[in-house]
Protein backbone atom coordinates (compact mmCIF):
# COMPACT_ATOMS: atom_id res chain seq x y z
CA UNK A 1 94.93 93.19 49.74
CA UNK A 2 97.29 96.11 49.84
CA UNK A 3 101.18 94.52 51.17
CA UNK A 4 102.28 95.87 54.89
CA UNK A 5 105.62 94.64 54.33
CA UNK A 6 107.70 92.56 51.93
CA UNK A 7 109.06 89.41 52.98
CA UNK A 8 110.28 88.28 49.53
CA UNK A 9 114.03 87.33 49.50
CA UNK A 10 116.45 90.12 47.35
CA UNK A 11 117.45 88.18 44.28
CA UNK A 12 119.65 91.06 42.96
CA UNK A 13 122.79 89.41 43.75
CA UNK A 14 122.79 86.68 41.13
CA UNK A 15 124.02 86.78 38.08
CA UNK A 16 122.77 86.78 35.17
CA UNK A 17 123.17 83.21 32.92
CA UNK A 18 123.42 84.34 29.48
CA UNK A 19 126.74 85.46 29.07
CA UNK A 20 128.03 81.93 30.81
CA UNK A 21 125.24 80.18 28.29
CA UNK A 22 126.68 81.57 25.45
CA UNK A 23 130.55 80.74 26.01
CA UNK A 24 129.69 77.58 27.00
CA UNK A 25 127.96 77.62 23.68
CA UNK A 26 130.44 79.06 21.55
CA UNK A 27 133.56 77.78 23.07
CA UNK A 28 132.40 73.77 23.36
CA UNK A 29 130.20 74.45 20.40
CA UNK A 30 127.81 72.18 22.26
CA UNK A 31 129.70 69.16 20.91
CA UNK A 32 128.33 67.36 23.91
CA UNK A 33 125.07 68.25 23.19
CA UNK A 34 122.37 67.60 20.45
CA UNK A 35 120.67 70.24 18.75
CA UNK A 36 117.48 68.90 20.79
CA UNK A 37 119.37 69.69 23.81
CA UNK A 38 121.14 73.04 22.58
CA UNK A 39 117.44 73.98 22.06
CA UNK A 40 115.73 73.08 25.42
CA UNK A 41 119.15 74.62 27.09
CA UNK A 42 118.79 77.59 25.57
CA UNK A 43 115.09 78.03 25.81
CA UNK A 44 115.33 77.21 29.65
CA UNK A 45 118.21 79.76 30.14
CA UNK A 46 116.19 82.37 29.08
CA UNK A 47 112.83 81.60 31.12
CA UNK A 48 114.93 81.45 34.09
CA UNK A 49 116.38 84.96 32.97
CA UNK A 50 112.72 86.19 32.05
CA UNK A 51 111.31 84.78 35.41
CA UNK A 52 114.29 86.37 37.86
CA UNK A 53 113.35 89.61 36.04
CA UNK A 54 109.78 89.60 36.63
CA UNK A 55 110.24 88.59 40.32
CA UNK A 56 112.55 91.34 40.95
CA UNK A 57 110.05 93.79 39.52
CA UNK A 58 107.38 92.87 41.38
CA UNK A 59 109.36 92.71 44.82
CA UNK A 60 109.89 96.39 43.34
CA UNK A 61 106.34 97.47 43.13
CA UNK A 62 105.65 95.61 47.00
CA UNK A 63 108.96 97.88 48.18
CA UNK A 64 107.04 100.85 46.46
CA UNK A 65 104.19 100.25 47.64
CA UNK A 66 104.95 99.83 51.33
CA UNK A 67 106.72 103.17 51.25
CA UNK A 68 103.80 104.74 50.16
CA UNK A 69 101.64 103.49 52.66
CA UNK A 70 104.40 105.11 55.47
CA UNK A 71 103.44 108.03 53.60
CA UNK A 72 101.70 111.12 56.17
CA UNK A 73 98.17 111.90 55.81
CA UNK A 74 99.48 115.39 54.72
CA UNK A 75 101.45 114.37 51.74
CA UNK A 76 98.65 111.85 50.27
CA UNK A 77 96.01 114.52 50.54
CA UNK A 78 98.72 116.87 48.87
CA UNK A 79 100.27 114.53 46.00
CA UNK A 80 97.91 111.54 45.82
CA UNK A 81 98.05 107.86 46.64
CA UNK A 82 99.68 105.85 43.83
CA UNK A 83 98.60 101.82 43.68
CA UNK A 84 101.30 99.89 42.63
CA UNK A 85 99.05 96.24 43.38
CA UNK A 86 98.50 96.11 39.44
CA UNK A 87 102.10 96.17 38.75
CA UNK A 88 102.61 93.69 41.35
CA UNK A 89 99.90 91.37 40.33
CA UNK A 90 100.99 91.60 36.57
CA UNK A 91 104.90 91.30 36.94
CA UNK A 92 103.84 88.33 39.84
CA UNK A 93 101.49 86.25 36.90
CA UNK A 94 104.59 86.83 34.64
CA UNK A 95 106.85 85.10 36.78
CA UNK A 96 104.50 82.56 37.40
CA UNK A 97 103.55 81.97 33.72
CA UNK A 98 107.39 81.49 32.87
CA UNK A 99 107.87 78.82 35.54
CA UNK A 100 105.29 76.79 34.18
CA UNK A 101 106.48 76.81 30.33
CA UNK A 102 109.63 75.66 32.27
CA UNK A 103 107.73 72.82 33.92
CA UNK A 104 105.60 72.01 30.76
């Protein structure tokens, strides 16, 4: 099913974890930390990082695709239709697949 709209909330505003990880890291040297846990910290920053990306790329391709559907008659049969569902679907499974290594 093609999207009419996009009700999926902007996540653009947060930052990004990694450069806060890695002080943390560096600074404390993870002295309160095993290596276990500098491991599972690190490996969990960086699925949340991957999944945040893949959701905002996908709330891309629904934003895309919703403006082309607002597109006249005149300028499809001129330039085309694109599809952007593909995109979403694939950047939407990605997401999806890095929340459950999280959860594993």
């Amino acid at each position: 099913m093609i999207p009419k709209s996009c009700r999926m909330p902007d996540l653009s505003y947060l930052e990004t974890l990694i450069p806060g990880f890695m002080t943390a890291v560096l600074v404390a040297d993870g002295e309160l930390l095993t290596p276990r846990e500098r491991l599972y910290v690190r490996i969990f920053v960086r699925l949340v990082e991957k999944a945040i990306n893949e959701y905002t790329k996908a709330r891309g391709y629904i934003i895309a695709q919703v403006e082309e559907a607002q597109r006249s008659a005149k300028a499809m049969i001129k330039h085309g239709r694109k599809l952007y569902l593909f995109g979403i679907i694939n950047h939407m499974e990605n997401c999806v697949n890095e929340q459950t290594i999280q959860l594993a």
